[in-house]
PDB file of N, CA and C in Angstrom:
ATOM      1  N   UNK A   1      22.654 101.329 154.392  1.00  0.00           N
ATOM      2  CA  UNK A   1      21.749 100.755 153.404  1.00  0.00           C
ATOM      3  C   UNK A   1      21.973 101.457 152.064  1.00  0.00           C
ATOM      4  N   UNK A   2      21.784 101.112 151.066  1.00  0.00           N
ATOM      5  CA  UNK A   2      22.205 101.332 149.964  1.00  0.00           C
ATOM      6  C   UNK A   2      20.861 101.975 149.086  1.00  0.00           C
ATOM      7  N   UNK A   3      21.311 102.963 148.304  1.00  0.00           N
ATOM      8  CA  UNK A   3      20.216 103.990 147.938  1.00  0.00           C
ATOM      9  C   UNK A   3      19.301 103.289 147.069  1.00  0.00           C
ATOM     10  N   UNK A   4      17.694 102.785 146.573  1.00  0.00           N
ATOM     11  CA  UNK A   4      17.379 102.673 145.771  1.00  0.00           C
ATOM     12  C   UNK A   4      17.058 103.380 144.464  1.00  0.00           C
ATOM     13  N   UNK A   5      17.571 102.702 143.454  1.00  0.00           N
ATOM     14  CA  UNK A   5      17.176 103.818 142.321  1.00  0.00           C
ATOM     15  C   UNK A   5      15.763 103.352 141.423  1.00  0.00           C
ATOM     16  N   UNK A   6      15.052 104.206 141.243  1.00  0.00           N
ATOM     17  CA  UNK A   6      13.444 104.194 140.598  1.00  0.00           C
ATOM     18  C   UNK A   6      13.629 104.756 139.605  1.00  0.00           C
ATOM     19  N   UNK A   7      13.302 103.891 138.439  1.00  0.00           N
ATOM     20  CA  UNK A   7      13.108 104.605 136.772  1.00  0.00           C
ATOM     21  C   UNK A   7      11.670 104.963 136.691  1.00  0.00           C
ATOM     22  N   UNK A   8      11.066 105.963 136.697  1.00  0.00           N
ATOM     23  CA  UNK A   8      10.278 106.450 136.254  1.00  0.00           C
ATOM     24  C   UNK A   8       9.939 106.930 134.785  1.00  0.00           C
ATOM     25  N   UNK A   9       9.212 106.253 134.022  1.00  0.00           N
ATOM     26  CA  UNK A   9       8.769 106.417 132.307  1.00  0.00           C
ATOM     27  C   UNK A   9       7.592 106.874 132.333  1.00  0.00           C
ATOM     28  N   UNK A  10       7.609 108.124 131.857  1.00  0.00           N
ATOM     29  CA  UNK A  10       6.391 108.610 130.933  1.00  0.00           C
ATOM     30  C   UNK A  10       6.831 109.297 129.657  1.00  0.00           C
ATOM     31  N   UNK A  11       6.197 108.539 128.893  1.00  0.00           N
ATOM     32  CA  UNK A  11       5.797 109.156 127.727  1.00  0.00           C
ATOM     33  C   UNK A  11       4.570 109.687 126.881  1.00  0.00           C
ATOM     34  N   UNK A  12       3.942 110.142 127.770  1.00  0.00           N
ATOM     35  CA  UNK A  12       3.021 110.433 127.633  1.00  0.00           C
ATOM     36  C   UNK A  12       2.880 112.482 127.285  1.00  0.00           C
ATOM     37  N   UNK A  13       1.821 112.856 127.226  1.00  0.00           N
ATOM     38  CA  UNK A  13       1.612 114.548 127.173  1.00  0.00           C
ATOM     39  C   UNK A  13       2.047 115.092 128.278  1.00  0.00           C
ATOM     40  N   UNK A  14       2.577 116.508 127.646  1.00  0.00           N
ATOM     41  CA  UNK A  14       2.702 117.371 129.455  1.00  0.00           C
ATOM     42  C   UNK A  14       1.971 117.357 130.292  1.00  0.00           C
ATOM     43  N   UNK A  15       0.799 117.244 130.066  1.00  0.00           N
ATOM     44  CA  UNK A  15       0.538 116.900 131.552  1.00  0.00           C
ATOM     45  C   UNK A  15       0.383 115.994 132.353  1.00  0.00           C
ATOM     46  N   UNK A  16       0.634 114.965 131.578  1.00  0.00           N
ATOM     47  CA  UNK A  16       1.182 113.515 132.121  1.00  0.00           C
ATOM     48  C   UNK A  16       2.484 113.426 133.131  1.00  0.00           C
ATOM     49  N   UNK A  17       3.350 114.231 132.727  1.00  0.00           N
ATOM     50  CA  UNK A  17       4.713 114.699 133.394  1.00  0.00           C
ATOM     51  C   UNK A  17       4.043 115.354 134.621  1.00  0.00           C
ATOM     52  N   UNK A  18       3.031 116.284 134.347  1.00  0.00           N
ATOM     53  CA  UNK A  18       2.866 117.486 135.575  1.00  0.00           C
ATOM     54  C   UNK A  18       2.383 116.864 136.690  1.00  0.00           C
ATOM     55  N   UNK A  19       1.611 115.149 136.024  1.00  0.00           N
ATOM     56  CA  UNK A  19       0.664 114.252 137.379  1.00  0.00           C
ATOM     57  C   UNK A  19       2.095 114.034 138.235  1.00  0.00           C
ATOM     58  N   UNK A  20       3.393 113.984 137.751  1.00  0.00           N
ATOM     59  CA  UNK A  20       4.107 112.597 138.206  1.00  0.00           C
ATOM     60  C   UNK A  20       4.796 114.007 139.441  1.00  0.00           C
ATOM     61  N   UNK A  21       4.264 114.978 139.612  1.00  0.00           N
ATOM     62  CA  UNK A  21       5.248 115.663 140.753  1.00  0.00           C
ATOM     63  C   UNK A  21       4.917 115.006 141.612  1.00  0.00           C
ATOM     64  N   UNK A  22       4.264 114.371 142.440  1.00  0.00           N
ATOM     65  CA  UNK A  22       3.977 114.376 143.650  1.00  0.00           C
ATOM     66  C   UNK A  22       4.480 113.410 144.032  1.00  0.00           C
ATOM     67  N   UNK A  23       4.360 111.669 142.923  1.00  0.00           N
ATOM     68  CA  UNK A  23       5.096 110.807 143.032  1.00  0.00           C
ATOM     69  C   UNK A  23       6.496 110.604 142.977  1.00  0.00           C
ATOM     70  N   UNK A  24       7.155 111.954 142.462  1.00  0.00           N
ATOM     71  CA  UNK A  24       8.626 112.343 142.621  1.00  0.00           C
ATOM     72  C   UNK A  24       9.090 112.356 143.912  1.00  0.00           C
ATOM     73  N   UNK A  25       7.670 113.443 144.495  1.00  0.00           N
ATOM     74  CA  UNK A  25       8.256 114.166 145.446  1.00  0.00           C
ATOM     75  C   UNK A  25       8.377 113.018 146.870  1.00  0.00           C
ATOM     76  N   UNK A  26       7.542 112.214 147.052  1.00  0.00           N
ATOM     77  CA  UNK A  26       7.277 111.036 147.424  1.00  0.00           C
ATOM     78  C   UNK A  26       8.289 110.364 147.720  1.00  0.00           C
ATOM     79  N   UNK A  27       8.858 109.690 146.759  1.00  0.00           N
ATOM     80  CA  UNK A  27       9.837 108.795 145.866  1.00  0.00           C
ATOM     81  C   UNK A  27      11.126 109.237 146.460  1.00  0.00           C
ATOM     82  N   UNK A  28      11.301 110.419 146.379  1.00  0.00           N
ATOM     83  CA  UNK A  28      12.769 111.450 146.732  1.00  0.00           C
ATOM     84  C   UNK A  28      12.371 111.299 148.550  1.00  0.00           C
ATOM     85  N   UNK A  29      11.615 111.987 148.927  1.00  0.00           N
ATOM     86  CA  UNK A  29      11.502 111.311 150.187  1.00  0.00           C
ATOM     87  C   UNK A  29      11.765 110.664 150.844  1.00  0.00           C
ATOM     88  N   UNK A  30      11.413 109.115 150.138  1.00  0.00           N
ATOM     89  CA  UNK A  30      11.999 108.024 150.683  1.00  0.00           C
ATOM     90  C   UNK A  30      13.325 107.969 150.681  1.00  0.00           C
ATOM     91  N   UNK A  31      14.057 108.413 150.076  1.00  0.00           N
ATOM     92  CA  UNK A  31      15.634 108.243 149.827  1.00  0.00           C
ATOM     93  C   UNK A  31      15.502 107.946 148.661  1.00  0.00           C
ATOM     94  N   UNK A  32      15.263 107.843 147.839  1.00  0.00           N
ATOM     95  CA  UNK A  32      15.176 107.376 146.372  1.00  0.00           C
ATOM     96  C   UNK A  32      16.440 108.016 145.493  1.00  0.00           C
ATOM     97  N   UNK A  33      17.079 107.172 144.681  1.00  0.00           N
ATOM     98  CA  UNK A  33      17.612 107.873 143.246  1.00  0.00           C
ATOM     99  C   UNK A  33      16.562 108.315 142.208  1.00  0.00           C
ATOM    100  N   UNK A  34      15.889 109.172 141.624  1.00  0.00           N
ATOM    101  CA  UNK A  34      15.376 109.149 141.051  1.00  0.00           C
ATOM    102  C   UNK A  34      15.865 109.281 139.351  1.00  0.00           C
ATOM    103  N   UNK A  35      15.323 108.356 138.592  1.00  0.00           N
ATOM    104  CA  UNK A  35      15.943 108.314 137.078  1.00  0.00           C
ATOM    105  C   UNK A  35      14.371 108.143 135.890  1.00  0.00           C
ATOM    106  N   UNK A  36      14.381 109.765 135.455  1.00  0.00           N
ATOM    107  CA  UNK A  36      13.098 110.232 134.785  1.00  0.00           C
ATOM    108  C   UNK A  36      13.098 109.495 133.003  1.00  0.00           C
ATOM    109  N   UNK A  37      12.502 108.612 133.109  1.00  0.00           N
ATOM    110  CA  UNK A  37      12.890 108.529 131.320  1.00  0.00           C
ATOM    111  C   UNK A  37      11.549 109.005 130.635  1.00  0.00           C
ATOM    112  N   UNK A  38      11.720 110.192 129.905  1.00  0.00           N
ATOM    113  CA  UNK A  38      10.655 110.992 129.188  1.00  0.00           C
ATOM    114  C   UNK A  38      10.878 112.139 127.903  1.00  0.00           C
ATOM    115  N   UNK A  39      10.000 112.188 127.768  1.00  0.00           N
ATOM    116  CA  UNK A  39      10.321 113.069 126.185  1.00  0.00           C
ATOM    117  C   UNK A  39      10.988 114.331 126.303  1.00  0.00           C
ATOM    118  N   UNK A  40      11.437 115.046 125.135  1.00  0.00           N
ATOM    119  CA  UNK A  40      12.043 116.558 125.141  1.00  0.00           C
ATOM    120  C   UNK A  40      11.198 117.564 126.409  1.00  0.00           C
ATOM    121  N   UNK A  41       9.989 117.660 126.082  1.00  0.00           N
ATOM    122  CA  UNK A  41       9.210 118.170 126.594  1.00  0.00           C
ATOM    123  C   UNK A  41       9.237 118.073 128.384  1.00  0.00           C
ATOM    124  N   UNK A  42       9.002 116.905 128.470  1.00  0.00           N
ATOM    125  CA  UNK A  42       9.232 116.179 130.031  1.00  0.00           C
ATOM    126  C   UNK A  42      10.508 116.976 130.372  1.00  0.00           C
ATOM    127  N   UNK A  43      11.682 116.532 129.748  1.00  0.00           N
ATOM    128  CA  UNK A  43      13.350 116.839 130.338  1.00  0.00           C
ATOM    129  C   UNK A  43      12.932 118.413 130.060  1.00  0.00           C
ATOM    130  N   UNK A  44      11.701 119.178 129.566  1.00  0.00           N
ATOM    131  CA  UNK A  44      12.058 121.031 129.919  1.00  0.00           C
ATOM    132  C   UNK A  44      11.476 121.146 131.319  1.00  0.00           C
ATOM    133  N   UNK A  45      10.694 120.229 131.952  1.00  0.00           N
ATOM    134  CA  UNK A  45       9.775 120.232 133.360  1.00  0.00           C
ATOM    135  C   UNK A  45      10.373 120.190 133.986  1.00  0.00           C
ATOM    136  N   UNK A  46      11.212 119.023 133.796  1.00  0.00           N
ATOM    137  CA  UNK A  46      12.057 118.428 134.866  1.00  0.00           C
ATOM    138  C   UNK A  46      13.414 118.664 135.166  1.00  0.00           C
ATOM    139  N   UNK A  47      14.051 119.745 134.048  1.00  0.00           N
ATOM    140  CA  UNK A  47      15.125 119.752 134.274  1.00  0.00           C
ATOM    141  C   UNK A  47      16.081 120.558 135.050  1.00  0.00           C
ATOM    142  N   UNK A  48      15.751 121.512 136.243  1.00  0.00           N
ATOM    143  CA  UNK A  48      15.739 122.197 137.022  1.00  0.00           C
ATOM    144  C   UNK A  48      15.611 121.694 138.303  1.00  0.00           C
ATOM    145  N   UNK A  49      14.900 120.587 138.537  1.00  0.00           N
ATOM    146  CA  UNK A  49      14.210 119.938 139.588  1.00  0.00           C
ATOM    147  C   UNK A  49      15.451 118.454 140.011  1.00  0.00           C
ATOM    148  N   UNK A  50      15.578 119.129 141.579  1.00  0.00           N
ATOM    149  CA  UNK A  50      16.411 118.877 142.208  1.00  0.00           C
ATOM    150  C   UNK A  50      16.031 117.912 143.078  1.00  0.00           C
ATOM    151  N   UNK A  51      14.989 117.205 142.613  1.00  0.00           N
ATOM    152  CA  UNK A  51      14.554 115.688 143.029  1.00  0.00           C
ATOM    153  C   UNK A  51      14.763 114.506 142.560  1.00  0.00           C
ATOM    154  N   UNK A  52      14.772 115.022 141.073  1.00  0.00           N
ATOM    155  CA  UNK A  52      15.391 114.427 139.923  1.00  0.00           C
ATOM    156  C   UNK A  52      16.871 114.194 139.621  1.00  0.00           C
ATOM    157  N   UNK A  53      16.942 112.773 139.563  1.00  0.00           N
ATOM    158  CA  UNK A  53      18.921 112.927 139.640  1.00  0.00           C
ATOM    159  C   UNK A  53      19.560 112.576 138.738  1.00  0.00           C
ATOM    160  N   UNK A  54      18.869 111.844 137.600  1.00  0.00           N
ATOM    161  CA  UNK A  54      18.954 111.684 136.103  1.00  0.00           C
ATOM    162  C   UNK A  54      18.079 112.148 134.982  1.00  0.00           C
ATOM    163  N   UNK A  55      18.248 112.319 133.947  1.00  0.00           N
ATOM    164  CA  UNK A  55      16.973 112.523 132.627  1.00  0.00           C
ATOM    165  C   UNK A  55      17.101 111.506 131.715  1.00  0.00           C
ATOM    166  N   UNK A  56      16.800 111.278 131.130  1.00  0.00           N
ATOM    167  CA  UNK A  56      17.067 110.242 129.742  1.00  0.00           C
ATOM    168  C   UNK A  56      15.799 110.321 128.997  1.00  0.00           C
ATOM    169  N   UNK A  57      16.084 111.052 127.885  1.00  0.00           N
ATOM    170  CA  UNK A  57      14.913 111.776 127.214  1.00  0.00           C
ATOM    171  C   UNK A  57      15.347 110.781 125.392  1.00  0.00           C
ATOM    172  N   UNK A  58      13.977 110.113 125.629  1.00  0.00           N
ATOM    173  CA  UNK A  58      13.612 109.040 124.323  1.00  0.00           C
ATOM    174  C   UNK A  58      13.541 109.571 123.107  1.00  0.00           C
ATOM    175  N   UNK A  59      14.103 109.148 122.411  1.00  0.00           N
ATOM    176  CA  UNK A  59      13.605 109.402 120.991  1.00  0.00           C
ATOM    177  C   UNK A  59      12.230 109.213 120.395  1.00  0.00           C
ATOM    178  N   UNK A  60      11.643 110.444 120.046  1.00  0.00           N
ATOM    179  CA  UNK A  60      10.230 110.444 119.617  1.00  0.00           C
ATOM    180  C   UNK A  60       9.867 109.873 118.549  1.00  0.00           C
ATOM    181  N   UNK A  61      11.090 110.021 117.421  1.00  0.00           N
ATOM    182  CA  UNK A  61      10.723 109.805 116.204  1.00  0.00           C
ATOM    183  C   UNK A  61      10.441 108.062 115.749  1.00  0.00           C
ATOM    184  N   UNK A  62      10.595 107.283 117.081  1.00  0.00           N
ATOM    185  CA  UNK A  62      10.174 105.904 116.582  1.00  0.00           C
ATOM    186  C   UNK A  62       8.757 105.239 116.498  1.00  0.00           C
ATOM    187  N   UNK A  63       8.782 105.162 115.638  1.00  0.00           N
ATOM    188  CA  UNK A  63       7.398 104.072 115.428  1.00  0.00           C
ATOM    189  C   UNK A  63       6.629 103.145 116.187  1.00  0.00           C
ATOM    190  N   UNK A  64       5.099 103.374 116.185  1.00  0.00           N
ATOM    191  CA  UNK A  64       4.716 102.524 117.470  1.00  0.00           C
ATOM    192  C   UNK A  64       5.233 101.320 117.232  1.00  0.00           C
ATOM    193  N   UNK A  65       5.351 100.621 115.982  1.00  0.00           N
ATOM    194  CA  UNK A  65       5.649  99.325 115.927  1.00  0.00           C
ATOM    195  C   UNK A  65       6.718  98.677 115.788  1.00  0.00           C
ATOM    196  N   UNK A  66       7.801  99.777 116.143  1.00  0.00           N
ATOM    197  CA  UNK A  66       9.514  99.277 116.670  1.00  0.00           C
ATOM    198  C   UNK A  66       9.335  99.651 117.795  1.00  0.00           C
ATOM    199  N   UNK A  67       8.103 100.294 118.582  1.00  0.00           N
ATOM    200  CA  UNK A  67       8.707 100.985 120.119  1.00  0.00           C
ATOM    201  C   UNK A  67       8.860  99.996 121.086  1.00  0.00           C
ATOM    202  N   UNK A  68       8.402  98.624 121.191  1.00  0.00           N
ATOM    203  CA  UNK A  68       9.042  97.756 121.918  1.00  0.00           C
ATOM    204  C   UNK A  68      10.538  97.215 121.725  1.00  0.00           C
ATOM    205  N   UNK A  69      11.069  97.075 120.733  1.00  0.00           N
ATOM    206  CA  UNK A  69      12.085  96.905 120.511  1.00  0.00           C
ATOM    207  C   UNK A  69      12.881  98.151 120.460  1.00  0.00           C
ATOM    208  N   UNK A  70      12.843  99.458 120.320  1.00  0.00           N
ATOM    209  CA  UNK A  70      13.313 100.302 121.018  1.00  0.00           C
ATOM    210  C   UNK A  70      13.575 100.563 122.434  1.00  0.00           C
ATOM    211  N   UNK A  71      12.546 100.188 123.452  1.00  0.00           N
ATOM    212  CA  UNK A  71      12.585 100.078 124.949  1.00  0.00           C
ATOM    213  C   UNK A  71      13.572  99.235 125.215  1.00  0.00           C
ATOM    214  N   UNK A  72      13.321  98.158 124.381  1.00  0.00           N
ATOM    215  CA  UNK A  72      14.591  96.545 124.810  1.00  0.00           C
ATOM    216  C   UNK A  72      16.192  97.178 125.025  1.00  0.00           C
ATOM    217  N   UNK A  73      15.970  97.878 123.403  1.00  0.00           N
ATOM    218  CA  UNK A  73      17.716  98.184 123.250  1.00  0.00           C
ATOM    219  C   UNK A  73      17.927  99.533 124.230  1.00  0.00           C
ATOM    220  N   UNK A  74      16.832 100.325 124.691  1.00  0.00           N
ATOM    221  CA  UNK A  74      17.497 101.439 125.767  1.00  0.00           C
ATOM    222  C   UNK A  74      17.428 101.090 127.404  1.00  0.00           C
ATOM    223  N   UNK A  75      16.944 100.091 127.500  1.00  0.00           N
ATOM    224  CA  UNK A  75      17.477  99.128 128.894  1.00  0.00           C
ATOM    225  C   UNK A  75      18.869  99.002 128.956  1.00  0.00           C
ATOM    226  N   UNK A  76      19.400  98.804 127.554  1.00  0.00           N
ATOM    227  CA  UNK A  76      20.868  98.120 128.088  1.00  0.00           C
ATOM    228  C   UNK A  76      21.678  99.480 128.196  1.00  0.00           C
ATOM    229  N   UNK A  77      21.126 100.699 127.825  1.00  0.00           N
ATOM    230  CA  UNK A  77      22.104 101.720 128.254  1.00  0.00           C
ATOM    231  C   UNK A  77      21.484 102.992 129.611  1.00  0.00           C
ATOM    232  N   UNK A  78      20.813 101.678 130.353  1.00  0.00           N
ATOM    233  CA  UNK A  78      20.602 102.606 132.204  1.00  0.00           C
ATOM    234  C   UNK A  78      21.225 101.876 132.961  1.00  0.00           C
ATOM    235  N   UNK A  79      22.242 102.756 133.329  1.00  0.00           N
ATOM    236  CA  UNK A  79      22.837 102.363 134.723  1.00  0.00           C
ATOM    237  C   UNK A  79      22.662 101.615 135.430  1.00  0.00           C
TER     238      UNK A  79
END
């Protein structure tokens, strides 16, 4: 059977990142790929953590009112 991979997005505060251990840990469990898309901050939590099998850490500096059209154009560069 073939591995599923789960994008997980938060962009939210550190401790928004700190809720998502458990659902990692979960997630990895199952067999999961796990692929974290989150801020600078997030990728310092996570980046050690060997549950985690990708990072892809967003650019902060965009505007709420391009950030949908920012999401659009960083779809086309996940795996």
């Amino acid at each position: 059977m073939d591995q599923k991979r789960v994008l997980i997005v938060r962009h939210g505060a550190f401790g928004d990142c700190i809720i998502l251990s458990p659902v990692i840990k979960r997630l990895k469990e199952l067999g999961n790929h796990i692929i974290l898309y989150t801020s600078k901050r997030g990728q310092e939590l996570y980046k050690n953590d060997s549950r985690v099998d990708e990072i892809i850490v967003h650019d902060e500096t965009v505007s709420k009112d391009k950030f949908l059209d920012y999401i659009e154009e960083q779809k086309k560069n996940i795996p």
